[in-house]
Protein backbone atom coordinates (compact mmCIF):
# COMPACT_ATOMS: atom_id res chain seq x y z
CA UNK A 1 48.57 16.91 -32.08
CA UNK A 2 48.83 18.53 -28.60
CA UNK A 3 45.87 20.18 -28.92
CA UNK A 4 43.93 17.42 -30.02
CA UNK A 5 45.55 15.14 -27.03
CA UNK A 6 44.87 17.94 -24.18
CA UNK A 7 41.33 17.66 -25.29
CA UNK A 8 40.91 14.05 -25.16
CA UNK A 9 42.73 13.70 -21.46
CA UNK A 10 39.98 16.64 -20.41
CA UNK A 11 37.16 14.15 -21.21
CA UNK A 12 38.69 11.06 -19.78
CA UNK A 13 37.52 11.96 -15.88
CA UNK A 14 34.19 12.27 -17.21
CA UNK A 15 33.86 9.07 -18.76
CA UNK A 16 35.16 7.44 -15.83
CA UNK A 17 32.64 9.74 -13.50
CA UNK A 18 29.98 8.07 -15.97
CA UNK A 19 30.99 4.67 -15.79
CA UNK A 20 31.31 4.52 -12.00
CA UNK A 21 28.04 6.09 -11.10
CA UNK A 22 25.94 5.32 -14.48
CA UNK A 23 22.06 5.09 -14.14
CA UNK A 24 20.26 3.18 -16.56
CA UNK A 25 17.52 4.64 -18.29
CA UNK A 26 13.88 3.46 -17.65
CA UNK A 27 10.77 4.56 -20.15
CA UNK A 28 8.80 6.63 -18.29
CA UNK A 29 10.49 7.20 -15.06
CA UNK A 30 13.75 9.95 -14.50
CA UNK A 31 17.09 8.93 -12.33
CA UNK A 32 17.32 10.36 -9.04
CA UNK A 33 20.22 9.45 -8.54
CA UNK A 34 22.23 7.23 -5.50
CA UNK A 35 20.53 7.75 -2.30
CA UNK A 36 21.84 6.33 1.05
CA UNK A 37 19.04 4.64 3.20
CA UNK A 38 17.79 6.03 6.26
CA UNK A 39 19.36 4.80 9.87
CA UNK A 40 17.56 1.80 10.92
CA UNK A 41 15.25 2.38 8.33
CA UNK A 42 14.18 1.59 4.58
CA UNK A 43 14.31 4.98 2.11
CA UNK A 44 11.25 2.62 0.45
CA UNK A 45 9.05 0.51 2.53
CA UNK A 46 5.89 0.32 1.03
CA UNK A 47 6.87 -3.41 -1.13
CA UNK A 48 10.09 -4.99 -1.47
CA UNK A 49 11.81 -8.39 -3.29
CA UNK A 50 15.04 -10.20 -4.25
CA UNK A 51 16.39 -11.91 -6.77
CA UNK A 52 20.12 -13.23 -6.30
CA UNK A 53 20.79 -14.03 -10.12
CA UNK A 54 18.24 -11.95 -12.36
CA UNK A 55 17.56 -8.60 -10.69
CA UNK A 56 17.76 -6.01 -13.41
CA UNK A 57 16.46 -2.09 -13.49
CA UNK A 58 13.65 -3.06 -15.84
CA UNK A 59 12.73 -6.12 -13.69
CA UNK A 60 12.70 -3.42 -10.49
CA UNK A 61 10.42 -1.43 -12.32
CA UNK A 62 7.91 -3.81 -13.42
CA UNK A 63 7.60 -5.01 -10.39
CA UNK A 64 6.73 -1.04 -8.52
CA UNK A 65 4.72 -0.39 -11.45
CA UNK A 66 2.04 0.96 -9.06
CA UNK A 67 4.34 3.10 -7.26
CA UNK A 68 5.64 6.28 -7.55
CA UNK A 69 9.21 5.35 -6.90
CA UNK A 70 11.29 1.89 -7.29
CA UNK A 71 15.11 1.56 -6.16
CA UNK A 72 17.59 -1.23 -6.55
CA UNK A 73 20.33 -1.80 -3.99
CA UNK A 74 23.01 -4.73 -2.83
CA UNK A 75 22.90 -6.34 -6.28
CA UNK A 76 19.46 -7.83 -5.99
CA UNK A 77 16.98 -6.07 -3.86
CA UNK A 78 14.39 -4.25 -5.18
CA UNK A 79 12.48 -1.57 -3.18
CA UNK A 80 8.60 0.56 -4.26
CA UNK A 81 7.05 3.20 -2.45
CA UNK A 82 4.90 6.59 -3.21
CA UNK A 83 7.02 8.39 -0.66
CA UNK A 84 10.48 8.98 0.34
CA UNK A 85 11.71 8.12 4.24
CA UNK A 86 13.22 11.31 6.24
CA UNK A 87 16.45 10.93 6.38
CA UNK A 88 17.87 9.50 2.97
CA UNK A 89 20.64 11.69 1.32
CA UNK A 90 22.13 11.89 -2.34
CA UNK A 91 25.43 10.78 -1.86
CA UNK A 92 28.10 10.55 -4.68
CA UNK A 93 27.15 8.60 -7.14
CA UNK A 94 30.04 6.29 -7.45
CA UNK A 95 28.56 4.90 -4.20
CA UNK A 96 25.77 3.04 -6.28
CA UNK A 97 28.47 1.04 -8.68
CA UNK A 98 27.24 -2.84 -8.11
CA UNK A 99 26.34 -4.11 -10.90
CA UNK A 100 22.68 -6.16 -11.08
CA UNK A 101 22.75 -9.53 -10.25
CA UNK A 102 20.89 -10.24 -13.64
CA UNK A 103 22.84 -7.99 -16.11
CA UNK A 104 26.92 -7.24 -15.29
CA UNK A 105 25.99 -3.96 -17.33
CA UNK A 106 23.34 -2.16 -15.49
CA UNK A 107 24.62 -1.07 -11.60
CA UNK A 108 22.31 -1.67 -8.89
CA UNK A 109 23.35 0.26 -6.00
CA UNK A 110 25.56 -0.71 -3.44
CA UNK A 111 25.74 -0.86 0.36
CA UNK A 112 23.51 1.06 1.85
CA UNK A 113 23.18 2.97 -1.33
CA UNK A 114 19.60 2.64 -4.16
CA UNK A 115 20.07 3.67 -7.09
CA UNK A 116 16.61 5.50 -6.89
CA UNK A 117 14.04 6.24 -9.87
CA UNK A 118 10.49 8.23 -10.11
CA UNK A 119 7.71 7.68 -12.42
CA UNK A 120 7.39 10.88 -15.00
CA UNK A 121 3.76 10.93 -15.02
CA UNK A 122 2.46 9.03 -11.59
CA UNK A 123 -1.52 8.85 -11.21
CA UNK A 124 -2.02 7.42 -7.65
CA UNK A 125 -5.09 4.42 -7.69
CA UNK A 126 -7.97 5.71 -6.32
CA UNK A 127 -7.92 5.64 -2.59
CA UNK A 128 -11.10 4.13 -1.07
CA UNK A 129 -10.93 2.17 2.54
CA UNK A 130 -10.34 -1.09 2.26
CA UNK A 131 -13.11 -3.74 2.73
CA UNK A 132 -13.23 -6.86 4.15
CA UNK A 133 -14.64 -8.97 1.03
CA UNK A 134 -17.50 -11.85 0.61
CA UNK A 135 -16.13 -14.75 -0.44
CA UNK A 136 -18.55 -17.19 -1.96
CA UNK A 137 -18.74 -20.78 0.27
CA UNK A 138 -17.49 -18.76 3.38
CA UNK A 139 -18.67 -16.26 6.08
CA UNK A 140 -16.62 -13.61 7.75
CA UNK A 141 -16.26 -14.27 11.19
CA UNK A 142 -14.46 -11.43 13.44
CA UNK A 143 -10.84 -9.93 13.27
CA UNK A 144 -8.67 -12.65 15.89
CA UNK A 145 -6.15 -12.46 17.65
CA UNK A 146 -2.95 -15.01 17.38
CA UNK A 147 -2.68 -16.98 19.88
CA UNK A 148 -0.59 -16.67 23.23
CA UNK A 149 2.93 -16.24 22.88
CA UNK A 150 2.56 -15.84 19.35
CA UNK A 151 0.90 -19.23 18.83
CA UNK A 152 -1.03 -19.28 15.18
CA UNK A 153 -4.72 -19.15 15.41
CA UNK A 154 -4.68 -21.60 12.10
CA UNK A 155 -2.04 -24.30 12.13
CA UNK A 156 -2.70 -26.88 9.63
CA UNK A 157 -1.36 -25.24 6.24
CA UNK A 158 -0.37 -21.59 5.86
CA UNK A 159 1.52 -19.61 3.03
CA UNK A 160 2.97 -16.42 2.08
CA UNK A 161 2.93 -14.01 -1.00
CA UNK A 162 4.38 -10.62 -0.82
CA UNK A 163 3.30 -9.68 -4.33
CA UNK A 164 -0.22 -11.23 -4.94
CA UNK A 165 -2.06 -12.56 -1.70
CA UNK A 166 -5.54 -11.57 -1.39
CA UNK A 167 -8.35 -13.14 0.92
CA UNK A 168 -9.59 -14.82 -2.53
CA UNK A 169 -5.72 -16.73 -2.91
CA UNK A 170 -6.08 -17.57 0.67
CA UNK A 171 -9.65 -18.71 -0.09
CA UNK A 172 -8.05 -21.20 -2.48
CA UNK A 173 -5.67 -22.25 -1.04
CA UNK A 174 -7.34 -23.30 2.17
CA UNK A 175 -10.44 -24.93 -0.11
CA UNK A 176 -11.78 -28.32 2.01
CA UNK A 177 -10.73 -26.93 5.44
CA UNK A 178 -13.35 -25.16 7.45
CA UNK A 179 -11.49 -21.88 8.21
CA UNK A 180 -8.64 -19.59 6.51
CA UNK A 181 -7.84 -16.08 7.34
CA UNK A 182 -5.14 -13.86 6.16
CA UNK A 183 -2.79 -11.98 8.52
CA UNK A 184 -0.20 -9.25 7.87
CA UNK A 185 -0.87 -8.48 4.42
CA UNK A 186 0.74 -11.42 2.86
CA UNK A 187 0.26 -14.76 5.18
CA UNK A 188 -2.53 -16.96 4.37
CA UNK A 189 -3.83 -19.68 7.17
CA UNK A 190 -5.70 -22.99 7.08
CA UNK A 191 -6.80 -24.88 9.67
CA UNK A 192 -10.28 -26.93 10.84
CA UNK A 193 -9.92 -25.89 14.67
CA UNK A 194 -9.15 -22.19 16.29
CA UNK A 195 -6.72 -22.17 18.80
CA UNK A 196 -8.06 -21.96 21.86
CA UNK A 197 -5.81 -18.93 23.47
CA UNK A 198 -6.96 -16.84 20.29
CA UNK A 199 -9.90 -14.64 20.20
CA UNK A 200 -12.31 -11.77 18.78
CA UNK A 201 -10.23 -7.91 18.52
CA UNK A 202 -11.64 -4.84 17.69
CA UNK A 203 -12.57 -4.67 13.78
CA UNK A 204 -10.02 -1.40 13.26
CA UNK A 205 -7.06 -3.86 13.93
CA UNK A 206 -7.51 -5.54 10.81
CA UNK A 207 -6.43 -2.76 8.74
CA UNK A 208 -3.55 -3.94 6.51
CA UNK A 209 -4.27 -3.75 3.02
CA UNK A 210 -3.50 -7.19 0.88
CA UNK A 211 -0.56 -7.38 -0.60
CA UNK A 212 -2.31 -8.50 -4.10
CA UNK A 213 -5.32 -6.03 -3.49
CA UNK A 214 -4.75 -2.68 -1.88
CA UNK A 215 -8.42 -2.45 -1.91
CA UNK A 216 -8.45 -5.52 0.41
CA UNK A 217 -8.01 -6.01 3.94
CA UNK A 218 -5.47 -9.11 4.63
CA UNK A 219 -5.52 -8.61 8.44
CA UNK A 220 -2.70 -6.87 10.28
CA UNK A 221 -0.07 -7.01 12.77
CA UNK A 222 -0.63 -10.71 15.07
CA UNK A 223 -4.68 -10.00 13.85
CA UNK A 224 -6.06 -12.45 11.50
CA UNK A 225 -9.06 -11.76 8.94
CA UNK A 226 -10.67 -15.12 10.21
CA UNK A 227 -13.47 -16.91 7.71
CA UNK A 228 -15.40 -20.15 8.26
CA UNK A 229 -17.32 -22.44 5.79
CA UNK A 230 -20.36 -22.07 8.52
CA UNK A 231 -21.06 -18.64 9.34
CA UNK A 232 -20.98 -19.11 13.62
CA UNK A 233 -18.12 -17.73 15.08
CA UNK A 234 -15.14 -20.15 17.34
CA UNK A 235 -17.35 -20.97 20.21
CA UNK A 236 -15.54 -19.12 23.67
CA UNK A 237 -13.03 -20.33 25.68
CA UNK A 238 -12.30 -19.86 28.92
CA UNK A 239 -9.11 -18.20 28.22
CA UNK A 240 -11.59 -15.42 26.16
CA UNK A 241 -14.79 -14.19 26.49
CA UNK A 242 -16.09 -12.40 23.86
CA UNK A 243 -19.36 -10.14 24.69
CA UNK A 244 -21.80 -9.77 21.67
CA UNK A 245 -21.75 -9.28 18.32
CA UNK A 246 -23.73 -6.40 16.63
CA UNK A 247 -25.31 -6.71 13.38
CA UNK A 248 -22.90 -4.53 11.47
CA UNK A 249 -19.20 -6.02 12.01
CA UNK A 250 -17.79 -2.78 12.66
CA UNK A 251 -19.66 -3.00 16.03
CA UNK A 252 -17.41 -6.38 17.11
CA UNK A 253 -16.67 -6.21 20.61
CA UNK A 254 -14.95 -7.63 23.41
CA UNK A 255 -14.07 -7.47 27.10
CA UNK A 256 -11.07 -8.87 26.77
CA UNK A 257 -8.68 -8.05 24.10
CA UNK A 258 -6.20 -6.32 26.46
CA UNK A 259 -6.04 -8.95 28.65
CA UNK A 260 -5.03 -11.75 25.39
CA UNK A 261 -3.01 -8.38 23.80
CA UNK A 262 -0.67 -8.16 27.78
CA UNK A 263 -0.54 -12.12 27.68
CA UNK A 264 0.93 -12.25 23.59
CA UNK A 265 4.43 -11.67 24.25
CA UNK A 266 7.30 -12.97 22.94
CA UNK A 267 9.31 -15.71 25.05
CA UNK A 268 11.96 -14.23 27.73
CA UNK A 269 15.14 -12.41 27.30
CA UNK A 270 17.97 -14.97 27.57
CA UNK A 271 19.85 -15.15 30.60
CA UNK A 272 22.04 -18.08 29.39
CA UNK A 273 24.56 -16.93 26.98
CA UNK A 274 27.79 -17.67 28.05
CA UNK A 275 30.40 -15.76 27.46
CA UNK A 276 34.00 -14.12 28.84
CA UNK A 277 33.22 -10.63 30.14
CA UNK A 278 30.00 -8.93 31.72
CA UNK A 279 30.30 -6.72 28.61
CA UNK A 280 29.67 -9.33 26.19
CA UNK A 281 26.87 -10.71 28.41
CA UNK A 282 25.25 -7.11 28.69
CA UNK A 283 24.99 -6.95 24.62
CA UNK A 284 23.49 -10.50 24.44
CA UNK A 285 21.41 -10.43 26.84
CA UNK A 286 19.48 -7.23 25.34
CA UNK A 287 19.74 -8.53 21.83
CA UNK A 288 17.08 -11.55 21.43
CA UNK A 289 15.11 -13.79 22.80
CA UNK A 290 16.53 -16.89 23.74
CA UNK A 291 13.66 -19.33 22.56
CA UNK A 292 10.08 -18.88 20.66
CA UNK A 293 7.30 -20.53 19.64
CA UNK A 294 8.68 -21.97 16.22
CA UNK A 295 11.37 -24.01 17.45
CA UNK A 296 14.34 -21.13 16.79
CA UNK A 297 16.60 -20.90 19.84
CA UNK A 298 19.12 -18.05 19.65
CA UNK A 299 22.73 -18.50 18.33
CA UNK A 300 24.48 -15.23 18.65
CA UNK A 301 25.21 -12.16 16.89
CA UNK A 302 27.48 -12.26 13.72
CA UNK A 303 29.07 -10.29 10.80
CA UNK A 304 27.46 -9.88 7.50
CA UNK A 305 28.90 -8.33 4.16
CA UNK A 306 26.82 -6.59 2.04
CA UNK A 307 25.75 -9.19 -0.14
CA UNK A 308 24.68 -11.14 2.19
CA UNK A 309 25.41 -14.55 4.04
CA UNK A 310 21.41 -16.18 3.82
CA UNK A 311 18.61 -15.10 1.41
CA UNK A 312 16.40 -12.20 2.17
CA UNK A 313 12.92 -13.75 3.34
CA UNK A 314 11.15 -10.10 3.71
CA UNK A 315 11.41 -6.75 5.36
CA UNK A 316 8.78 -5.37 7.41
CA UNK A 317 8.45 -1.89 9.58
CA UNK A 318 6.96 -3.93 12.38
CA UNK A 319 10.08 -6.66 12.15
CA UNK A 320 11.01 -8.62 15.09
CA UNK A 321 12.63 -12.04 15.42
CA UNK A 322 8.69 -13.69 15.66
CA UNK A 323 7.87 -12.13 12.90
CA UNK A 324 10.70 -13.41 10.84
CA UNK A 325 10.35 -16.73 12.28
CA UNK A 326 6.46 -16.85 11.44
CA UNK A 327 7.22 -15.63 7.90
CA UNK A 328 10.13 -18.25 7.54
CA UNK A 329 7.50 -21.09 8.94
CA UNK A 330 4.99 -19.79 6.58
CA UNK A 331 7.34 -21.09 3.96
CA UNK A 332 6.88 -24.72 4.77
CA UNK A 333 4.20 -25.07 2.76
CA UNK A 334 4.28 -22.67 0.13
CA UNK A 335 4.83 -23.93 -3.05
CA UNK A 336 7.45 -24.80 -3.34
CA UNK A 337 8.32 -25.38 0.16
CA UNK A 338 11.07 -24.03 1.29
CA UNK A 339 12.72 -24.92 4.79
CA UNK A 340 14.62 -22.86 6.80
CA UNK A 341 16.93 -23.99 9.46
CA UNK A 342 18.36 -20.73 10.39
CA UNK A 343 16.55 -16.77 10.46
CA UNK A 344 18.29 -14.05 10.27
CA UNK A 345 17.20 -10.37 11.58
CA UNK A 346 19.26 -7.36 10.40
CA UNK A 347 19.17 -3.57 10.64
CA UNK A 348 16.25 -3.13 12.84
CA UNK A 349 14.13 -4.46 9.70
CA UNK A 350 15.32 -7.20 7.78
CA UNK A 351 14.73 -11.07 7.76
CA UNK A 352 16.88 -13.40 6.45
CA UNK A 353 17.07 -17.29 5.81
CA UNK A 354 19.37 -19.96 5.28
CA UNK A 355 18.83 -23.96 4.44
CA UNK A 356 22.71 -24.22 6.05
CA UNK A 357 24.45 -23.03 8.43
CA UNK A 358 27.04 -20.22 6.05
CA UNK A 359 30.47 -20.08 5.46
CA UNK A 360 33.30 -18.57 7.80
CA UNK A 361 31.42 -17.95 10.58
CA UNK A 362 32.34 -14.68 12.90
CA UNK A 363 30.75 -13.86 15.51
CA UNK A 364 30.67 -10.42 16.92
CA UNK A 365 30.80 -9.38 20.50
CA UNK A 366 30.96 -6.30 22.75
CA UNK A 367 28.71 -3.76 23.84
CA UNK A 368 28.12 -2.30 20.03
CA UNK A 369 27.16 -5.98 18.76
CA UNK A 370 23.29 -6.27 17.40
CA UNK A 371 22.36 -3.49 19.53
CA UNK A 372 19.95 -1.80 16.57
CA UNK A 373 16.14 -2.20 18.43
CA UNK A 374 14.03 -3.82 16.02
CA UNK A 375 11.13 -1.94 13.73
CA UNK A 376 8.33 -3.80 15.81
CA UNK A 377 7.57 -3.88 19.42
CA UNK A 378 4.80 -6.27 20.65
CA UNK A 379 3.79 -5.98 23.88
CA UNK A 380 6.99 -6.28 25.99
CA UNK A 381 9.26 -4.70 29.01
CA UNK A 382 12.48 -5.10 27.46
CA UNK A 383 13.21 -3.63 23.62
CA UNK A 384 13.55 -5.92 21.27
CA UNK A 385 17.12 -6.15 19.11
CA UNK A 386 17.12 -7.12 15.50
CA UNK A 387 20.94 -7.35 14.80
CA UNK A 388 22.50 -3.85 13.24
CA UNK A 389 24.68 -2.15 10.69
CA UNK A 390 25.90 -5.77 9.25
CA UNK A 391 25.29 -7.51 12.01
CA UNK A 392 23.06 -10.77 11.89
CA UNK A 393 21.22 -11.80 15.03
CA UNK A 394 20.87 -15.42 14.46
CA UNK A 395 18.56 -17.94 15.17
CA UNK A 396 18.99 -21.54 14.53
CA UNK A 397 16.34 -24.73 14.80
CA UNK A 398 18.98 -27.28 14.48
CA UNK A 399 20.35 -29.51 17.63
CA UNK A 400 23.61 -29.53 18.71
CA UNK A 401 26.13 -27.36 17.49
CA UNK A 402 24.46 -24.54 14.78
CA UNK A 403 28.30 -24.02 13.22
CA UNK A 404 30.43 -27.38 12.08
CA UNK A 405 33.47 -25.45 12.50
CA UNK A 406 35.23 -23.20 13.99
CA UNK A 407 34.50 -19.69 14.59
CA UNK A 408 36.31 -16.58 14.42
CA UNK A 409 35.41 -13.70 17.00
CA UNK A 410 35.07 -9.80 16.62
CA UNK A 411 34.95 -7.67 19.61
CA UNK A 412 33.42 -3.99 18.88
């Protein structure tokens, strides 16, 4: 019988080893393994989502079907890409030992960890540039800029899709107003006036691919694809002049897209936070901006676990706090609508959103609190901060008091 026990206690560490660091298997695609995410960066960045109660593997992989790689991390995120960010390591493997959010027995990462997966036999889409489409009932205008300080060119409806917006969607959405463009890939604007701070950019700026078509431009970075139901452009303003317009719209010009591009910038670095010591002063004063264009005003910096305290809204490698606030406003008329009080920015790249102000409040101070600079700089003297490691740089549109209770502090 000693024999026969020895043997079984020599296999028991390798079940165990198995159980803690398990990766399911996916048709078609091998395990990599657990891979730790880059610092202040995403190990997959090309398309993202979340699902808080019914992430699986499989569900991961549908959804980065066109990809080369998917990951799942924290429970419920799910991460595509065709290539892998410098800087992520295979760690252990019991680091990735959370299971999904929608199946107890699959594990989906951890903190910082993605349990990461490759398709077997990839064949990449063909690649051809973008195009700006024709959309029957409208005419292409000219790539636009937002507005100053961030202000949307289109203001009357918007929406966002991360996984199917195209300039047709948009087209659909927007039907009976005079113009819709799409901006950033995903967001989709209505309106039947052009702000008046907003004008004509360079055609090359619109280069972001849709997020429903990568054959499609949706805009880019504060540029708008702009349509109209009557093919003459905005007429000018006298805060822009645009020069003329060539027959081919690769030939748009104008004499005064760096003059709007120094005057979009985000609002001032707040000089009012109060608090005890210089230090803490010195930390929150280079974290955020202390008031924007959407109605946010900034709250502080606090702790996050790694589940998370609000819902992820998106992550972007040009995040800042406008763009999280524009993608949370977005959200007011999606359908459904959703309405978020309070934005979250995280990690240099992340966006998050709560209806409520969360639980057990702590807010973290000190000269290592949301120091992490954010993914994107617009135009702007001081660097940006998006929170850090855990830390939430929050933003709340409520009056009075964003926290009910009390609130603990952590210095760092």
């Amino acid at each position: 019988m000693q024999p026969v026990l020895y043997a079984f206690l020599a296999t028991v560490p390798a079940l165990v080893a198995a159980q803690a660091g398990s990766f399911t298997p996916v048709p078609g695609y091998s395990s990599l393994g657990c891979y730790t995410e880059p610092a202040g960066s995403r190990a997959l960045d090309a398309r993202s989502t979340t699902d808080d109660a019914g992430m699986t593997i499989e569900m991961c992989a549908t959804f980065c079907s066109a990809y080369k790689y998917f990951g799942v991390e924290y429970a419920q995120e799910c991460y595509c890409g065709n290539t892998l960010a410098g800087g992520a390591l295979d760690p252990i493997a019991d680091n990735c030992n959370t299971a999904c959010a929608g199946n107890a027995a699959e594990n989906c990462g951890g903190h910082g960890a993605m349990n990461l997966y490759k398709a077997d036999n990839f064949v990449p889409a063909p690649v051809g540039p973008p195009t700006i489409p024709t959309i029957p009932g409208y005419a292409f205008v000219e790539c636009h800029t937002d507005g100053v300080n961030w202000v949307r060119t289109l203001q009357d409806r918007a929406t966002a899709d991360e996984v199917s917006m195209t300039n047709e969607v948009c087209a659909a959405f927007c039907s009976g107003f005079t113009y819709f463009g799409t901006e950033y890939g995903f967001e989709c604007y209505c309106g039947n006036q052009v702000n008046e701070t907003s004008g004509p950019a360079p055609l090359q700026e619109c280069s972001m691919p849709c997020a429903g078509a990568s054959n499609e431009i949706c805009g880019g970075y504060g540029r708008m694809n702009l349509y109209s139901m009557t093919a003459p452009a905005p007429a000018p303003t006298s805060t822009v002049e645009s020069t003329t317009v060539a027959s081919s719209t690769s030939d748009i010009q104008t004499t005064t897209v760096a003059e709007v591009s120094s005057e979009i910038t985000p609002a001032p670095t707040s000089t009012e936070v109060e608090t005890s010591t210089v230090e803490e002063t010195t930390s929150a004063a280079l974290s955020t901006d202390s008031a924007d264009p959407f109605g946010f005003h900034y709250v502080g910096c606090f702790v996050d676990h790694r589940t998370h305290k609000m819902n992820i809204i998106t992550t972007a490698a040009t995040m800042n706090p406008t763009i999280c606030m524009s993608a949370a406003k977005a959200l007011l008329t999606a359908e459904p609508p959703t309405t978020y009080n309070y934005i979250g920015v995280e990690a240099g790249s992340e966006c998050y959103g709560a209806t409520a102000p969360f639980a057990n409040p702590t807010s973290r101070v000190g000269r290592k609190a949301c120091t992490r600079t954010c993914a994107g700089q617009p135009p702007s003297k001081t660097p940006l901060k998006c929170g850090g490691r855990k830390q939430l740089g929050l933003y709340a549109s409520v009056t009075g008091d964003a926290f009910p209770g009390p609130i603990a502090t952590k210095r760092s």
